[in-house]
Each structure stands twice: as structure tokens, then as C-alpha cells.
N, C-alpha and C. Protein backbone atom coordinates (compact mmCIF):
# COMPACT_ATOMS: atom_id res chain seq x y z
N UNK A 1 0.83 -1.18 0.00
CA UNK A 1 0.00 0.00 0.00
C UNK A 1 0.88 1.24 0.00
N UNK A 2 0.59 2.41 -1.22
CA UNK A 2 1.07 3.28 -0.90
C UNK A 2 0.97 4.41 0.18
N UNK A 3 2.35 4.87 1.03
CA UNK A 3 2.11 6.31 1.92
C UNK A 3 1.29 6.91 1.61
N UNK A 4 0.14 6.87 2.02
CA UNK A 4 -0.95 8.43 1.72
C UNK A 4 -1.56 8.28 3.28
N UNK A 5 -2.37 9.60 3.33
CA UNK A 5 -2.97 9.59 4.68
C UNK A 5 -3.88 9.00 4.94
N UNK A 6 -4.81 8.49 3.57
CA UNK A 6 -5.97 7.64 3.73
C UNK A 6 -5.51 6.16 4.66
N UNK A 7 -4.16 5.45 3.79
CA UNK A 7 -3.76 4.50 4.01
C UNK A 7 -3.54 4.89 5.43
N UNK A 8 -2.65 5.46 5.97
CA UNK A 8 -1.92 5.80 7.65
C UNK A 8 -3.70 5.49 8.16
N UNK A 9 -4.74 6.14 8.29
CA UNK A 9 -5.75 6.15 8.84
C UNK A 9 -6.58 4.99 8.76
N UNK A 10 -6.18 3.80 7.90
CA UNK A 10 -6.96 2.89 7.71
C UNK A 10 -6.00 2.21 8.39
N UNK A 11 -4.58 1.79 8.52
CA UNK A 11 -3.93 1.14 9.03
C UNK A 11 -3.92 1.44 11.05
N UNK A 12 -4.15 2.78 10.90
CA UNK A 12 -4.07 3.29 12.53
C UNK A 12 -5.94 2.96 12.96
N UNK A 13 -6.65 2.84 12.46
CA UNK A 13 -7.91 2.95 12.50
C UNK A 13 -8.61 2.46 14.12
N UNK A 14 -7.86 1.17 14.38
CA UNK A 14 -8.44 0.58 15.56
C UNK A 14 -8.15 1.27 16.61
N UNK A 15 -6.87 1.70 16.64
CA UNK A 15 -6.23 2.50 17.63
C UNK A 15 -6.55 3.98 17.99
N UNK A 16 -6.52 4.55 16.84
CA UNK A 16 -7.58 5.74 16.99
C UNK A 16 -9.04 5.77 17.45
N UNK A 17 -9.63 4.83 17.23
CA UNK A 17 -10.66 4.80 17.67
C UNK A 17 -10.81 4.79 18.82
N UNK A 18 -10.04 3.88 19.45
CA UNK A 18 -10.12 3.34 21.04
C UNK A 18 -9.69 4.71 21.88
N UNK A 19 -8.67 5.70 21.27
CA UNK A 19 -7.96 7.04 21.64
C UNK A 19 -9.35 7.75 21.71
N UNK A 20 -10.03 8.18 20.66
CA UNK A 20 -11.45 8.74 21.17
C UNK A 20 -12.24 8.24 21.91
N UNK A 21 -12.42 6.72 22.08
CA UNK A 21 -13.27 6.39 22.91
C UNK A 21 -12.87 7.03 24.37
N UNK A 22 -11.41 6.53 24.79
CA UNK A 22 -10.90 7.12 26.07
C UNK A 22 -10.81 8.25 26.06
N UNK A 23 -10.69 9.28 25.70
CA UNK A 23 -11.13 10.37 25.63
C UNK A 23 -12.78 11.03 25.96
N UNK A 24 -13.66 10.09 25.25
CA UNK A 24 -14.72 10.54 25.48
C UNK A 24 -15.01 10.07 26.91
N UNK A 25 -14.63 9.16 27.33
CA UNK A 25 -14.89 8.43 28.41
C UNK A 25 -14.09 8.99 30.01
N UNK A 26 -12.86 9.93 29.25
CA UNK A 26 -12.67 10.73 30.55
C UNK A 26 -13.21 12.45 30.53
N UNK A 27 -13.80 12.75 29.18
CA UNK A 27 -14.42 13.75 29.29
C UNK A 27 -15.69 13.60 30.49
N UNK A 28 -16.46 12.42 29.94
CA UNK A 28 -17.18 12.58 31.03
C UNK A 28 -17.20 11.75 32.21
N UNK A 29 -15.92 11.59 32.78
CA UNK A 29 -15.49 11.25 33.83
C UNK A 29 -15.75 12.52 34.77
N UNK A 30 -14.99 13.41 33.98
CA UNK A 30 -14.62 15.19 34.62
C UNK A 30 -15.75 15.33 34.66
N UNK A 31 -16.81 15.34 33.86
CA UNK A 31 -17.86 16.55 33.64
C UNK A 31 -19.42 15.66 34.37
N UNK A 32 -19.09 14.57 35.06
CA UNK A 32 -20.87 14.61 35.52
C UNK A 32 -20.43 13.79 37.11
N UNK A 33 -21.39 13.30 37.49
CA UNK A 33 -21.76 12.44 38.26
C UNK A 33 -21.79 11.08 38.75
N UNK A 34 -22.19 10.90 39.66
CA UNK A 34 -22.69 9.12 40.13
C UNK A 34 -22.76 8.35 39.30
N UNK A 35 -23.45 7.80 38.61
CA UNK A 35 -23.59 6.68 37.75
C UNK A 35 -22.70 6.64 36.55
N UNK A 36 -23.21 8.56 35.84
CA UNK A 36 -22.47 8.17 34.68
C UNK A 36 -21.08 8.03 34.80
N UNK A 37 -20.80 8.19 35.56
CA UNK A 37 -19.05 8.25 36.51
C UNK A 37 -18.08 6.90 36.41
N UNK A 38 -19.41 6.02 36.77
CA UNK A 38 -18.73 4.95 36.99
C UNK A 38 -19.16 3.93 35.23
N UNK A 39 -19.69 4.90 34.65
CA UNK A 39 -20.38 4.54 33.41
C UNK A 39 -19.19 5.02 32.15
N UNK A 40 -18.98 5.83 32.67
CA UNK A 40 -17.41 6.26 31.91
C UNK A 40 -15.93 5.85 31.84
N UNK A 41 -16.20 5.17 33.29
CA UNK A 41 -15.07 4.15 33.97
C UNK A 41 -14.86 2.93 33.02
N UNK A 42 -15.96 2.25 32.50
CA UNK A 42 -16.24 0.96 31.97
C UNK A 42 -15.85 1.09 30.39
N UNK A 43 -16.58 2.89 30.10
CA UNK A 43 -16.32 3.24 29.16
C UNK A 43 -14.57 3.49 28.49
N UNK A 44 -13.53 3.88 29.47
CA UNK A 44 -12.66 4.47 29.09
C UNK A 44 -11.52 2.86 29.29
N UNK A 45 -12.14 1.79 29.94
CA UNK A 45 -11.93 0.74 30.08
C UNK A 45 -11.87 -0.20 28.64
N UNK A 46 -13.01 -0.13 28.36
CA UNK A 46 -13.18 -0.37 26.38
C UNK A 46 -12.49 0.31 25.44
N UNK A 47 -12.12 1.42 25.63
CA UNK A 47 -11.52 2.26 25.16
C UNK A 47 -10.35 1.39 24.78
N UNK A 48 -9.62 1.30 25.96
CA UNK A 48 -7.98 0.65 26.02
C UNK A 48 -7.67 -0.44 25.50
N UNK A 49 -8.74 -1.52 25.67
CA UNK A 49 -8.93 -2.51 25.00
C UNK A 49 -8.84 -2.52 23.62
N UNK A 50 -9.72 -1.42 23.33
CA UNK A 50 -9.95 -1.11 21.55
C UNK A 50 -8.02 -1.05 21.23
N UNK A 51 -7.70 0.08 21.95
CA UNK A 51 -5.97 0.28 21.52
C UNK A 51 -5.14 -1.03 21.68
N UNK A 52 -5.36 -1.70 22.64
CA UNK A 52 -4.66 -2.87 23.02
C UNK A 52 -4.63 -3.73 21.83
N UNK A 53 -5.89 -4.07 21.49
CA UNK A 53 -6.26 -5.05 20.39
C UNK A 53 -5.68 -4.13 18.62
N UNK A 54 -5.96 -2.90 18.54
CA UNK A 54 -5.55 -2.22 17.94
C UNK A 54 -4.15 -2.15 17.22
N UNK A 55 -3.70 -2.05 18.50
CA UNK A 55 -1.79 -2.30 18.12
C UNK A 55 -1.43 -3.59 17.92
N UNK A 56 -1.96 -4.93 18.59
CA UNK A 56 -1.90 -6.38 18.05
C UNK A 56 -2.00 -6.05 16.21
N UNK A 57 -3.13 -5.79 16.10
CA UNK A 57 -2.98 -5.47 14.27
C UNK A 57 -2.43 -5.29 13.91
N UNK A 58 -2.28 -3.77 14.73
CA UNK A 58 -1.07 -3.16 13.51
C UNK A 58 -0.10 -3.63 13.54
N UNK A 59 0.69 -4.48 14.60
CA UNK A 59 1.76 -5.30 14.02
C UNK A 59 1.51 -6.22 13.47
N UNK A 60 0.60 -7.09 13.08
CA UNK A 60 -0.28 -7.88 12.69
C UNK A 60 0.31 -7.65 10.97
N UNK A 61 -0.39 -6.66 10.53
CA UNK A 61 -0.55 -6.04 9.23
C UNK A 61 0.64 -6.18 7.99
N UNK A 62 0.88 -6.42 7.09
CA UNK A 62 2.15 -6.33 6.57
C UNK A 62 1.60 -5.51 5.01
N UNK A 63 0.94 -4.87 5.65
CA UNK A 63 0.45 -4.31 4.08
C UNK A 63 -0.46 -4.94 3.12
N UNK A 64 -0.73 -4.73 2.01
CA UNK A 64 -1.58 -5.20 1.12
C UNK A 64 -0.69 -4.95 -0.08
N UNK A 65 -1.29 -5.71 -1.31
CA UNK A 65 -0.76 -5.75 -2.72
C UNK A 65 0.40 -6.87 -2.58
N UNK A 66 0.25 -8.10 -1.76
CA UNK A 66 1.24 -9.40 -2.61
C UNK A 66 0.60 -9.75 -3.24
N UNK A 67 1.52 -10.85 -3.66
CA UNK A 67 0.72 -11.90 -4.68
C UNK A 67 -0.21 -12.72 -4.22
N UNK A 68 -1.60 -12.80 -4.27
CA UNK A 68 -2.68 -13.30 -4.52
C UNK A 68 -3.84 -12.68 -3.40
N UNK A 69 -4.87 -13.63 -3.35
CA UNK A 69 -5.86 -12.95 -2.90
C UNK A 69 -6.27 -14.06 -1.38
N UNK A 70 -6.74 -13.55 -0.07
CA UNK A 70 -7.10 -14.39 0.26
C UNK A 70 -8.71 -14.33 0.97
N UNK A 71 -9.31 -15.45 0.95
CA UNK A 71 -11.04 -14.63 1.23
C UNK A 71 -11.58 -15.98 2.39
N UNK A 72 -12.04 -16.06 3.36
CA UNK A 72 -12.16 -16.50 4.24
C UNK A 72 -13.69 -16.78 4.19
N UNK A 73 -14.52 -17.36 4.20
CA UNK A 73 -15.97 -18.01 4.09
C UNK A 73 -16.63 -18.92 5.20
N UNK A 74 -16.92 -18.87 5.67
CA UNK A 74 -17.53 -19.79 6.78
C UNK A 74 -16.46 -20.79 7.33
N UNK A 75 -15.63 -20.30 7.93
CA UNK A 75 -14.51 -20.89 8.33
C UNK A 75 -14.09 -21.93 6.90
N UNK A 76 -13.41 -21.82 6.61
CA UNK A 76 -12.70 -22.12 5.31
C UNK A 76 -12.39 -20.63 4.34
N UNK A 77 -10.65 -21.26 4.88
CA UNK A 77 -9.63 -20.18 3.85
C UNK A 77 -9.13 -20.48 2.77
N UNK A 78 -9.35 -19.95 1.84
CA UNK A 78 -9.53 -19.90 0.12
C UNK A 78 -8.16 -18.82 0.09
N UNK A 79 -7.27 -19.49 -0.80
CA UNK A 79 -6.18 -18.75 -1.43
C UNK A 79 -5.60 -18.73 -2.57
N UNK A 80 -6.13 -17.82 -3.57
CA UNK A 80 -5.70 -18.06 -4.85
C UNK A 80 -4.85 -16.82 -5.16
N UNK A 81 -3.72 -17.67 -5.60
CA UNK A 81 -2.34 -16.94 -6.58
C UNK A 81 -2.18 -17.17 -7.51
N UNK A 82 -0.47 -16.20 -7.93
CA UNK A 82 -0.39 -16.85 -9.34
C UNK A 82 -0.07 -17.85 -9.71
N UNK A 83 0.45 -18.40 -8.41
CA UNK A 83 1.29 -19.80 -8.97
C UNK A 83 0.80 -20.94 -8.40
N UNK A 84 -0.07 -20.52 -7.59
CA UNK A 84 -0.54 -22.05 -6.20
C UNK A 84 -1.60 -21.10 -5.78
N UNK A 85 -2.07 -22.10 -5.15
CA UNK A 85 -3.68 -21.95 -4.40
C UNK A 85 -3.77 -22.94 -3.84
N UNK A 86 -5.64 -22.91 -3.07
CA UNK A 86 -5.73 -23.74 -2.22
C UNK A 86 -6.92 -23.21 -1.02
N UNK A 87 -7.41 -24.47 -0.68
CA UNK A 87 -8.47 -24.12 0.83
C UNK A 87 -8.07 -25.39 1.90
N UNK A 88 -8.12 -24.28 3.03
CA UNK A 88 -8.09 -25.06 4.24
C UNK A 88 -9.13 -25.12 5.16
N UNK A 89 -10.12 -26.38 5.84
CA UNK A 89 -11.25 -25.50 6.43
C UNK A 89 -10.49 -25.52 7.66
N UNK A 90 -10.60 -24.47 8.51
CA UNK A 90 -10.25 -24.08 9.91
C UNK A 90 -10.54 -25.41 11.15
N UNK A 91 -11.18 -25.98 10.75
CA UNK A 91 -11.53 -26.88 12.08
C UNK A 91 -10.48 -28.05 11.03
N UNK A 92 -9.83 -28.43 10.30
CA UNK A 92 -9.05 -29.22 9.49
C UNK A 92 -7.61 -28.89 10.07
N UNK A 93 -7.44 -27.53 10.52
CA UNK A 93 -5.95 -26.81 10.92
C UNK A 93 -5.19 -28.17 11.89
N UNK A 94 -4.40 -28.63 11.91
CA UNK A 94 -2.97 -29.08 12.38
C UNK A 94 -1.97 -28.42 12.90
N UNK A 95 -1.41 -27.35 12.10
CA UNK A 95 -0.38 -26.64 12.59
C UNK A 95 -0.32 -25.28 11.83
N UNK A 96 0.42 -24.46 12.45
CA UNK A 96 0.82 -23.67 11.59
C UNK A 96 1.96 -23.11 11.86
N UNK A 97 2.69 -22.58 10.76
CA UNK A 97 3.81 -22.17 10.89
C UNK A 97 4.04 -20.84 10.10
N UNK A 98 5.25 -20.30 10.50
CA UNK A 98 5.94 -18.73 9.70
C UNK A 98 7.08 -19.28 8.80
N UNK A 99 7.04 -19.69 7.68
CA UNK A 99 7.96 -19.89 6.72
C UNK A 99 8.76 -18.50 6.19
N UNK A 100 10.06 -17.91 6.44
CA UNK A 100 10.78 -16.46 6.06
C UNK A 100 11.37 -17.01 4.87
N UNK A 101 11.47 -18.02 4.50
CA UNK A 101 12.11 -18.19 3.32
C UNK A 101 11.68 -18.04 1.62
N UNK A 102 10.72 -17.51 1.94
CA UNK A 102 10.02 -16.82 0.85
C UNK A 102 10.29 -15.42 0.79
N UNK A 103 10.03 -14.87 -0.37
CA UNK A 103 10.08 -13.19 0.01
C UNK A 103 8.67 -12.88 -0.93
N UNK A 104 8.25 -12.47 0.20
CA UNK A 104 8.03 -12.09 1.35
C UNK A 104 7.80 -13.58 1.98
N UNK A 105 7.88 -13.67 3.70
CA UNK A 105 7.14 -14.93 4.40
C UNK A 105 6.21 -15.28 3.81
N UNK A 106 5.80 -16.29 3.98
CA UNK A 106 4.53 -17.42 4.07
C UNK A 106 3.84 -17.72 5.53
N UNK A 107 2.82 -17.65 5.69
CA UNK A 107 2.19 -18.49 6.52
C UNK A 107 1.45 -20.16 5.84
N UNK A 108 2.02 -20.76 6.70
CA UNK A 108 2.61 -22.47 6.18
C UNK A 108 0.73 -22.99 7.17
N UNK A 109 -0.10 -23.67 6.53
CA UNK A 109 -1.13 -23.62 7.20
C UNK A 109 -1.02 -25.24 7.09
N UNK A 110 -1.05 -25.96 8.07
CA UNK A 110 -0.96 -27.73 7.61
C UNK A 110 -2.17 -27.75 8.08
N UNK A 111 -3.17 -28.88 7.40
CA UNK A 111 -4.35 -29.55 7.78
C UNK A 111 -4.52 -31.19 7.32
N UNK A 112 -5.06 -31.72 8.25
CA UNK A 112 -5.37 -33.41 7.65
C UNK A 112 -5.48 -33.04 6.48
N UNK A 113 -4.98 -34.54 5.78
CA UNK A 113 -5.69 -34.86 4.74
C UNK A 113 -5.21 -33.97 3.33
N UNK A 114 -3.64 -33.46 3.45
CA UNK A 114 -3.70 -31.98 2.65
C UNK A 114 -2.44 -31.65 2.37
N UNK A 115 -1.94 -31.18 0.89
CA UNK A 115 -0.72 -30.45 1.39
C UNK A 115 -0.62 -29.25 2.44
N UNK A 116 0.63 -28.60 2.86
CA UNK A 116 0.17 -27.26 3.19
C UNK A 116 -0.22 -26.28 2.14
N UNK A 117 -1.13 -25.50 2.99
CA UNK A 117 -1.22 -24.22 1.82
C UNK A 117 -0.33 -22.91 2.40
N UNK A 118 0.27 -22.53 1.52
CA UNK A 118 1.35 -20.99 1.63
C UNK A 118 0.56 -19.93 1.39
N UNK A 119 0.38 -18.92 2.09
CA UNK A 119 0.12 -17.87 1.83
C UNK A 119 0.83 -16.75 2.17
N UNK A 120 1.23 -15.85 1.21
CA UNK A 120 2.60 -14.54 1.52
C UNK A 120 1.87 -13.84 3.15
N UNK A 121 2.19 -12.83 3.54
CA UNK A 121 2.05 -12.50 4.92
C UNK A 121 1.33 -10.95 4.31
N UNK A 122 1.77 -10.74 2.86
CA UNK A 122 1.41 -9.59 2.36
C UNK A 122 0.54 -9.72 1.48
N UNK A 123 -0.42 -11.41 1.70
CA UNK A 123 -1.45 -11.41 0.12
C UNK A 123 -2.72 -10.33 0.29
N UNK A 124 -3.36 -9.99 -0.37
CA UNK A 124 -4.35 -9.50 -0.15
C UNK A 124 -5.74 -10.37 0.88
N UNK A 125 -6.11 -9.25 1.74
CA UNK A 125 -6.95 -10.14 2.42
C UNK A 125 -6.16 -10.55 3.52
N UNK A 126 -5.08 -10.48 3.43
CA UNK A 126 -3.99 -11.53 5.17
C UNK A 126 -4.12 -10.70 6.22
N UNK A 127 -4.82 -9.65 6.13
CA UNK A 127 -4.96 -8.94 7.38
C UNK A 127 -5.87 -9.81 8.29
N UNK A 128 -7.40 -10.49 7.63
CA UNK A 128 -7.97 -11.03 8.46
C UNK A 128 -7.58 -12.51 9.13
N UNK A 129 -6.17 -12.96 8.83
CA UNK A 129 -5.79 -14.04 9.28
C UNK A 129 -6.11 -13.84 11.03
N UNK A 130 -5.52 -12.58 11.12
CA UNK A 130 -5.04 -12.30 12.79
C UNK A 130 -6.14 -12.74 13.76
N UNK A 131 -7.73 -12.52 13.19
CA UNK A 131 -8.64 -12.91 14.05
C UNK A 131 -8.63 -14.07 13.63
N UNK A 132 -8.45 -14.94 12.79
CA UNK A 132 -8.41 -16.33 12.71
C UNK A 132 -7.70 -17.28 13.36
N UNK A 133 -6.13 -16.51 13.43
CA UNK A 133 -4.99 -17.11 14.26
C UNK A 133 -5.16 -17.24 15.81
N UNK A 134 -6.30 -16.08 16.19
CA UNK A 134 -6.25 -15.58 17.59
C UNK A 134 -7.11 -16.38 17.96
N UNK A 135 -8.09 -16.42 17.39
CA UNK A 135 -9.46 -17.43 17.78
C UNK A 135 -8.46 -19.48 18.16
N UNK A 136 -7.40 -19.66 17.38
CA UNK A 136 -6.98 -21.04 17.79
C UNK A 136 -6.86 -21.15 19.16
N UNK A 137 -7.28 -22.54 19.98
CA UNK A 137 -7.16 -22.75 20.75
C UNK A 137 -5.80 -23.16 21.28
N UNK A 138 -5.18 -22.35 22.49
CA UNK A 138 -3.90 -22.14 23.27
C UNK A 138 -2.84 -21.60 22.07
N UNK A 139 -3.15 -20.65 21.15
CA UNK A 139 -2.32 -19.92 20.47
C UNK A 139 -1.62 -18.60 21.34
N UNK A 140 -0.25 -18.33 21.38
CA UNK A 140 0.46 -17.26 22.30
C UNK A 140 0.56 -16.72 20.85
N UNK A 141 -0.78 -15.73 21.29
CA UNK A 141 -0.47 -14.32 20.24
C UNK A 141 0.54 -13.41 20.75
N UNK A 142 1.01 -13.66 21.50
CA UNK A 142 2.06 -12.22 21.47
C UNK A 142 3.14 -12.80 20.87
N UNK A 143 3.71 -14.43 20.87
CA UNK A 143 4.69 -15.01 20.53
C UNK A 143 4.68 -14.96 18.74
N UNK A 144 3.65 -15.19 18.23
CA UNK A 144 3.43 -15.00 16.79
C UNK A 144 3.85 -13.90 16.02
N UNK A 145 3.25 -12.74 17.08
CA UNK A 145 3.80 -11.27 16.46
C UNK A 145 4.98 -11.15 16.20
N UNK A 146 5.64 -11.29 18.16
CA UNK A 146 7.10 -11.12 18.13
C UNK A 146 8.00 -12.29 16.90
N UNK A 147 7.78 -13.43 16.46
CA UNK A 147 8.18 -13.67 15.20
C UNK A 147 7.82 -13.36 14.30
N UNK A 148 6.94 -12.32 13.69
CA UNK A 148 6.76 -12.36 12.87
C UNK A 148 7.25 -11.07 12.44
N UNK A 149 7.59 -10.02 13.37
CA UNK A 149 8.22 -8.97 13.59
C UNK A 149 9.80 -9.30 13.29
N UNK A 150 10.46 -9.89 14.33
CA UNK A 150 11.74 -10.52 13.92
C UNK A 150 12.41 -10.97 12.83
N UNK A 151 11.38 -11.42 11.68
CA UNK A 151 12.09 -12.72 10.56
C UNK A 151 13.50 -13.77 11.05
N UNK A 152 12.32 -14.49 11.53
CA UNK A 152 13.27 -15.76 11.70
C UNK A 152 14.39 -16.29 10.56
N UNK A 153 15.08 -16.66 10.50
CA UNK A 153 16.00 -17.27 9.58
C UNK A 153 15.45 -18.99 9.05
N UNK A 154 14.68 -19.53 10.30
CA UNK A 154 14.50 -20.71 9.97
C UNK A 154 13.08 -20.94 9.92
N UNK A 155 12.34 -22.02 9.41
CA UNK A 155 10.96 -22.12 9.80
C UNK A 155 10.01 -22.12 11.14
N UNK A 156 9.46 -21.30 11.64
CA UNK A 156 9.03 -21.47 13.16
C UNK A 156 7.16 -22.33 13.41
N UNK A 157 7.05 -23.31 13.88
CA UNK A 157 6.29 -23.55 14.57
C UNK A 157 5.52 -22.61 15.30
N UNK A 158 4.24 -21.88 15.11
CA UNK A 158 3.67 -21.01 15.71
C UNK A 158 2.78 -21.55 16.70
N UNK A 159 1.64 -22.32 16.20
CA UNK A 159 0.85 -23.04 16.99
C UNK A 159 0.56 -24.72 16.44
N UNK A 160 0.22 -25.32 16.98
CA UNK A 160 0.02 -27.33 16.95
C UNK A 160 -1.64 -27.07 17.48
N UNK A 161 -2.23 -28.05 17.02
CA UNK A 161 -3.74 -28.23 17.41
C UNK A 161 -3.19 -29.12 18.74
N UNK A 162 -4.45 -29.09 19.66
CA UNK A 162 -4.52 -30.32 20.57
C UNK A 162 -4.82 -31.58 20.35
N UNK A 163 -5.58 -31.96 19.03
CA UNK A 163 -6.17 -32.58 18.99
C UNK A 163 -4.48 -33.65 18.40
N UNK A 164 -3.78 -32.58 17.60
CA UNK A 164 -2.28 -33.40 17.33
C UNK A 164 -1.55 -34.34 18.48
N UNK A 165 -1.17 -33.07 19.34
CA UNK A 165 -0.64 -33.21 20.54
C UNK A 165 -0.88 -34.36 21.34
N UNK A 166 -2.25 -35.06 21.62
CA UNK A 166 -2.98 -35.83 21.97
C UNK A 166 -2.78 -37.02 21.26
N UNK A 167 -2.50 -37.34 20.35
CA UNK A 167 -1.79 -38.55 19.29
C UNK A 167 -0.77 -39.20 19.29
């Protein structure tokens, strides 16, 4: 995506938001009373959250415009490129991994029954992986970021299903 301000504002979007929410929420902290007091409390509470979750994204994010497209449907992820494609349904997931040896990375998605499917970190659409990744059960999202921030040199193991583990 190119530098423009539209882009900065769509990429900062969650975070800003949550900045006004807390804001609004200590405006009227200052400015009233009893209830709404403690109504603003809860409020400026959501707020932070919004930023918290906010900045997960934005490191999350690696831009838009790689190669291919990816579109997510009733749990099942659809990835078509130029050179490979492929669907995985989400309750099928096994493992997943951060492959850097691509340029750009891959996210390495293994499921029964399947090759893996690759998808760049920059395909179109990979933004919504993050709520997909987050939703796995006993996934350390902060550990994902921080590799994915880093570029590993080697292939990393992000998360294993239980249902593997258990085998």
C-alpha cells in the first residue's frame, strides 16, 4: 500500500478509535456524576482494549498488494495466486507455521488430509488471518507477532492443534 494519509488512517484505524473512545470516556469522567461516573469508567476501560487489540494489528498487518488474494468463508480459507492456491477448512488446521524463506514470508497452514497451503504474509486479504490465528485454541499471540516482527531465519512452529498433541 502506498504512503498516503488515507492508508496511515486505515492502518491506525483501531487505535484511533479506542484514543477517542478514552477520551470521550474521561471527558465525562470530569464533567458529571454518580452513575455516569462509573459509566465512563467501563467506558474508558473499552476504550484501552480497543488500543490494546488495535496495536496487536497493527503489528499484525504487513500491508496489502502481494501476490494473490485471500477470502475467508464460513470458516474455510480460500487462497488463490499466481502460482498455487488452495483451501483449508479451519476446524481441518494441524499446525501452523511462519515460513521467512520466501520473500516475502509465508504463513505455512498444515491440515489433515492436505498439502500445506502458503500464503505470503502480504497477500491480499492476510490482514484477516489475525482474528483467525487468535481465535486457535492455546495460540500465544504475542509469541506469533514477536516472530513475525523478527524474521526468523528458519521455519518457526507457531501453533500445533490439541487434537495433534494428543496422538
Amino acid at each position: 500500500m502506498p504512503a498516503t494519509p488515507r492508508n496511515w488512517f486505515i492502518r491506525w484505524r483501531e487505535v484511533l478509535i479506542g484514543v477517542a473512545i478514552v477520551l470521550l470516556g474521561l471527558w465525562w469522567w470530569a464533567n458529571t456524576y454518580a452513575v455516569v461516573s462509573w459509566l465512563s469508567a467501563v467506558i474508558v476501560l473499552l476504550g484501552a482494549a480497543l488500543i490494546f487489540t488495535g496495536v496487536q494489528r497493527l503489528r499484525f498487518r504487513q500491508g496489502g498488494g502481494g501476490a494473490g488474494v485471500l477470502q475467508i468463508d464460513e470458516r474455510r480459507l480460500m487462497y488463490f495466486g499466481p502460482l498455487t492456491g488452495g483451501m483449508v477448512d479451519l476446524d481441518d488446521l494441524t499446525r501452523l507455521d511462519l515460513d521467512p524463506s520466501g520473500h516475502p514470508a509465508h504463513w505455512m497452514l498444515f491440515a489433515s488430509g492436505g498439502p500445506p497451503l502458503a500464503i505470503p504474509v502480504n497477500a491480499e486479504g492476510a490482514d484477516a488471518l489475525f482474528d483467525v490465528f487468535a481465535a486457535l485454541p492455546g495460540i500465544r499471540t504475542e509469541m506469533m507477532l514477536e516472530t513475525l516482527s523478527r524474521s526468523p531465519g528458519n521455519p518457526v512452529t507457531i501453533w500445533t492443534s490439541e487434537r495433534r498433541r494428543l496422538h
